[in-house]
C-alpha atoms as a PDB file:
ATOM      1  CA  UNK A   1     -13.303  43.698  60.245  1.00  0.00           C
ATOM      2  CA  UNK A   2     -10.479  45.886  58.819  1.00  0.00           C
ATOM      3  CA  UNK A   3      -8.198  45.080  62.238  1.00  0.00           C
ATOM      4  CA  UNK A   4      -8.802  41.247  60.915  1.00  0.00           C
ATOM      5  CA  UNK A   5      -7.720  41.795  57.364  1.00  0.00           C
ATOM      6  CA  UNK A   6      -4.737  43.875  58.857  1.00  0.00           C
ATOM      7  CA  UNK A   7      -3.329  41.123  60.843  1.00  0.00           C
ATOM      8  CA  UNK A   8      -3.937  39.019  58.124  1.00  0.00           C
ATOM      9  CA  UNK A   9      -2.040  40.626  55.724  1.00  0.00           C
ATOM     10  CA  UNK A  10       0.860  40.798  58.063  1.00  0.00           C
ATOM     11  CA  UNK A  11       1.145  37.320  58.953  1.00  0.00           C
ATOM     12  CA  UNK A  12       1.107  37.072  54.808  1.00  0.00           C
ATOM     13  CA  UNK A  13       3.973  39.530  54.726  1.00  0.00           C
ATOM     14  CA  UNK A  14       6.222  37.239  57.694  1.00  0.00           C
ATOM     15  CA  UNK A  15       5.714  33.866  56.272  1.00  0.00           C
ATOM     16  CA  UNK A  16       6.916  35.122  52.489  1.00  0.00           C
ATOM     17  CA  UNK A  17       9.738  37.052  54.344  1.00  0.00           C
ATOM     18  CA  UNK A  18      10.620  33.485  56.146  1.00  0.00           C
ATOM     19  CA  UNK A  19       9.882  31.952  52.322  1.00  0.00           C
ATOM     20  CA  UNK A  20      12.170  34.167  50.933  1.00  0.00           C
ATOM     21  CA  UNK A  21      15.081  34.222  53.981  1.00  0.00           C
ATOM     22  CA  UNK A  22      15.399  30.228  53.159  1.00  0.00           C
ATOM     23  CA  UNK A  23      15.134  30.535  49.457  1.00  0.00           C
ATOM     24  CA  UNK A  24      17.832  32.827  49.670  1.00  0.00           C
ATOM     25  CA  UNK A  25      20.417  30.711  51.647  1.00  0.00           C
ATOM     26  CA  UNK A  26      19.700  27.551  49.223  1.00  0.00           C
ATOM     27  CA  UNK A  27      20.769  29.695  46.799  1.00  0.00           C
ATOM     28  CA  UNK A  28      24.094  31.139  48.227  1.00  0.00           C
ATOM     29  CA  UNK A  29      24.897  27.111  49.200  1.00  0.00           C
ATOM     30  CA  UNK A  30      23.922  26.875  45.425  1.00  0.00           C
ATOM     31  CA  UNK A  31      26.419  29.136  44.620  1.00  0.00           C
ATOM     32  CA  UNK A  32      29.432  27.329  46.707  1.00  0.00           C
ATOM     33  CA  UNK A  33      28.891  24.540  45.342  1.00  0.00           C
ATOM     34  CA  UNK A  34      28.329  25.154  41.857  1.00  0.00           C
ATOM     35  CA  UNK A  35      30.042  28.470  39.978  1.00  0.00           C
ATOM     36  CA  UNK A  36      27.365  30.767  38.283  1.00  0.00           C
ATOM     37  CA  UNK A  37      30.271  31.971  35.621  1.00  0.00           C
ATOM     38  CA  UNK A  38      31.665  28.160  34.601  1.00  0.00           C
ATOM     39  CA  UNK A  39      27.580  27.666  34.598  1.00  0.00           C
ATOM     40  CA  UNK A  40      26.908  30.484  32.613  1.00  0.00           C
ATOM     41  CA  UNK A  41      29.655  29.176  30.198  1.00  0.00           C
ATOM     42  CA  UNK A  42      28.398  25.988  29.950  1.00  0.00           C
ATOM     43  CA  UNK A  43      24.896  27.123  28.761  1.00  0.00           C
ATOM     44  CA  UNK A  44      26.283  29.276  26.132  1.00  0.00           C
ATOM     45  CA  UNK A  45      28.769  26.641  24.661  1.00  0.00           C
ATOM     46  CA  UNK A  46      25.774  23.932  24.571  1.00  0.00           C
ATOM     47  CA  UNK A  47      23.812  27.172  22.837  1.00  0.00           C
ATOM     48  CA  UNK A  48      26.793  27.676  20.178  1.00  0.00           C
ATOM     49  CA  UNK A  49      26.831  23.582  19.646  1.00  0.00           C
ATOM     50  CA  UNK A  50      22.770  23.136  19.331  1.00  0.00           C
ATOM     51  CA  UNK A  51      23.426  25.985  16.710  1.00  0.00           C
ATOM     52  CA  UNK A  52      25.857  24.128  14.713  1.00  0.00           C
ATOM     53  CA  UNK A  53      23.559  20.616  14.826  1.00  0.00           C
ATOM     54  CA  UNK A  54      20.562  22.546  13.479  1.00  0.00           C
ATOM     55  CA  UNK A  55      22.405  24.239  10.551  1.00  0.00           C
ATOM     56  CA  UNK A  56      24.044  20.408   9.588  1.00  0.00           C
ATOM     57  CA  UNK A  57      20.930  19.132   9.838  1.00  0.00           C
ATOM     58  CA  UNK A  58      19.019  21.827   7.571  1.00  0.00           C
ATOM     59  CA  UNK A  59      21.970  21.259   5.268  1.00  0.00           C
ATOM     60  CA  UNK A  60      21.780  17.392   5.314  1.00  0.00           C
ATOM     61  CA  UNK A  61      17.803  17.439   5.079  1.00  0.00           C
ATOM     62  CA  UNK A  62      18.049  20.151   2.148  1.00  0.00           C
ATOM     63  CA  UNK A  63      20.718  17.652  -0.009  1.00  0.00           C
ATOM     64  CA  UNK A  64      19.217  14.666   1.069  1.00  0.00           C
ATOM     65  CA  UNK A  65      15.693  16.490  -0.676  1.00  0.00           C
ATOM     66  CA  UNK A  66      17.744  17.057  -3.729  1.00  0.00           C
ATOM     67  CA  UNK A  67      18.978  13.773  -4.037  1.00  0.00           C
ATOM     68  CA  UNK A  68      15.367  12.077  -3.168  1.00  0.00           C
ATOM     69  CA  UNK A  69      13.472  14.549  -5.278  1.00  0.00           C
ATOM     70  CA  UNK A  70      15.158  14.490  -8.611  1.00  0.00           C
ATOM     71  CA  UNK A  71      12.622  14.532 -11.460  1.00  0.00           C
ATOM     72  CA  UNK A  72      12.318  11.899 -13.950  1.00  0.00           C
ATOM     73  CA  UNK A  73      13.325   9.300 -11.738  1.00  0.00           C
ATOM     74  CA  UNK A  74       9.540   7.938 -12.568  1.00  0.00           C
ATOM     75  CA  UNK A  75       9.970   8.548 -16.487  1.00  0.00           C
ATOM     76  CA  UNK A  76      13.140   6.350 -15.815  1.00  0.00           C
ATOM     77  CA  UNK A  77      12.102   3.757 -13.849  1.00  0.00           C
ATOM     78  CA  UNK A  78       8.731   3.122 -16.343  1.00  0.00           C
ATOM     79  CA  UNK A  79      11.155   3.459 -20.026  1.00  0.00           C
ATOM     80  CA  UNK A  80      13.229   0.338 -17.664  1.00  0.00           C
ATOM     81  CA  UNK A  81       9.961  -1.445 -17.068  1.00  0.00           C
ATOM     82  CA  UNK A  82       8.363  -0.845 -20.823  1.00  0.00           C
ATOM     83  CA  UNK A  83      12.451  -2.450 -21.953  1.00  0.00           C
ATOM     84  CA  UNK A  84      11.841  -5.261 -19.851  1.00  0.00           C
ATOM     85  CA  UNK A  85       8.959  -6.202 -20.882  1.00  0.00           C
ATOM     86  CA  UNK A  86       9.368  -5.531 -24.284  1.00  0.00           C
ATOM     87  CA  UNK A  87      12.133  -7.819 -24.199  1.00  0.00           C
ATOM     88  CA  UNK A  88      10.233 -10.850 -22.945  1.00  0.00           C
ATOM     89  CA  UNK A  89       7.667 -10.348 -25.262  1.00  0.00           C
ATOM     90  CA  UNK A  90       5.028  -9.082 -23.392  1.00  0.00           C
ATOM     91  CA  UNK A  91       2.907  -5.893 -24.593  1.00  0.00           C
ATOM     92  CA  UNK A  92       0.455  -4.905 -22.243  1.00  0.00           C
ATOM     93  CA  UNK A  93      -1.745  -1.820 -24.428  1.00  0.00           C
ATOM     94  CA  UNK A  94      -4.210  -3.575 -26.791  1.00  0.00           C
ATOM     95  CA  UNK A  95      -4.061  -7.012 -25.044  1.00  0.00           C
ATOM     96  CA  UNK A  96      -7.152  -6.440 -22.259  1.00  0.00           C
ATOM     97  CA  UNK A  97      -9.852  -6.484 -25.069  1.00  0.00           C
ATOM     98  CA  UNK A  98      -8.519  -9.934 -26.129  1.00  0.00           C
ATOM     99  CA  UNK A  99      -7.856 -11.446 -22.289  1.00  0.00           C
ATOM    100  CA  UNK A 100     -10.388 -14.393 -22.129  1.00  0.00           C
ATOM    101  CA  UNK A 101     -13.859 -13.617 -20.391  1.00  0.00           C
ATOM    102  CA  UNK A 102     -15.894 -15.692 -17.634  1.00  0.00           C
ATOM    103  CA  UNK A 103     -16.808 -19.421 -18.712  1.00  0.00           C
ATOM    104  CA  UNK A 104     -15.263 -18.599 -22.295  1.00  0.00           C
ATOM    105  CA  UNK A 105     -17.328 -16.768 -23.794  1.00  0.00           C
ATOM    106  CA  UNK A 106     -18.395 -12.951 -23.650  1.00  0.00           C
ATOM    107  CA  UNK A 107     -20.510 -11.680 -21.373  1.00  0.00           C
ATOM    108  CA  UNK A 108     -24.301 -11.343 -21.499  1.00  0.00           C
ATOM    109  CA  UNK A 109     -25.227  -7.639 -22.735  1.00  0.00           C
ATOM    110  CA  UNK A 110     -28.958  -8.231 -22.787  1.00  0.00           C
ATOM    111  CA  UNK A 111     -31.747  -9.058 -20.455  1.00  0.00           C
ATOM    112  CA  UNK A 112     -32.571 -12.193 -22.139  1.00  0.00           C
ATOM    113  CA  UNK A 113     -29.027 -13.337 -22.822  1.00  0.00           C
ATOM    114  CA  UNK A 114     -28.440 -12.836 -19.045  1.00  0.00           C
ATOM    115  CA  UNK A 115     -31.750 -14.765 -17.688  1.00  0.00           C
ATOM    116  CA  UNK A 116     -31.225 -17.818 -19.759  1.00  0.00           C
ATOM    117  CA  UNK A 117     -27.568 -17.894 -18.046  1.00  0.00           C
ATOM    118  CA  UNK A 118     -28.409 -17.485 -14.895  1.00  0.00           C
ATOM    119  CA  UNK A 119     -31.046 -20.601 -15.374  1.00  0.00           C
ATOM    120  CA  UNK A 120     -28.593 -22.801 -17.022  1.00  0.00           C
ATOM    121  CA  UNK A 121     -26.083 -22.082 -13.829  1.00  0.00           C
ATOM    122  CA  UNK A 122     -28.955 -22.540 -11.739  1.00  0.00           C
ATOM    123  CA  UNK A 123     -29.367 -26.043 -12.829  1.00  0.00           C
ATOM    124  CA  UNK A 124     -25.313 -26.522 -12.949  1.00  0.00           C
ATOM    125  CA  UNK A 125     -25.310 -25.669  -9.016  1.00  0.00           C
ATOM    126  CA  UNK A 126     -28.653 -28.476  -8.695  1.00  0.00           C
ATOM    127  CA  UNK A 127     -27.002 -31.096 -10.368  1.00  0.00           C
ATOM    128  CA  UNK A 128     -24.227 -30.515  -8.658  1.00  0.00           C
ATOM    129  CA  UNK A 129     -26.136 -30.474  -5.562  1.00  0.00           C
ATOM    130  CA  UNK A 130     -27.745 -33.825  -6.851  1.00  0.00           C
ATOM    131  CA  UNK A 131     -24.434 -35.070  -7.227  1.00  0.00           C
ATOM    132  CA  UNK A 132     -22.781 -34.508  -3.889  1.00  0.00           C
ATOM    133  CA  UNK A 133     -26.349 -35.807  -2.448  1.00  0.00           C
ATOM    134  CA  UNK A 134     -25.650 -39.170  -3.544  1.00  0.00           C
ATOM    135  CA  UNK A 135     -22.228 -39.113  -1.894  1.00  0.00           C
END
């Protein structure tokens, strides 16, 4: 049992040496073809650039916030909206209590007041029903 585990191990050991024998000639045709140094440049110029985007775009986001989030743009905009319609003549506080109510008249506030309506436009909706019969 041990000799088999042996052997095994070895033929583990020969196929990563082949593994390794062919990863290392991709990499020296790698390196003919392509230059680790102008490579290594490269990646740091593209670091130094991706540096400079990210501060101009915390800069732009942090005056574009200032800009956006000035206070008493809403104070503004409503004194506008209270001239504007001051100016037409409309007022807006005080004039919901006196906006006309349902069929002209206020609504029922007691039990009785409300069953006698809803009789009365219970025999609205049967004449009408009467009516469009006879169509």
């Amino acid at each position: 049992m041990t000799v088999i585990c042996c052997v095994q191990a070895m033929q583990s050991n020969v196929k990563l040496a082949h593994a390794m024998a062919n990863t290392t000639r991709t990499m020296a045709a790698m390196n003919a073809q392509i230059s680790p140094q102008a490579m290594q440049q490269t990646l740091q110029q593209f670091e130094m650039e991706s540096a400079k985007m990210e501060m101009k775009e915390e800069l732009m986001d942090d005056t574009l916030g200032s800009v956006l989030d000035e206070s008493g743009d809403e104070e503004e905009s409503e004194a506008i909206m209270n001239q504007v319609l001051d100016e037409i003549g409309i007022e807006i506080t005080g004039k919901v209590a006196a906006a006309p109510r349902a069929h002209g008249e206020a609504l029922p506030s007691e039990g009785v007041k409300a069953k006698s309506r809803t009789r009365t436009t219970d025999d609205d909706l049967a004449e009408q029903l009467a009516r469009l019969r006879d169509l």
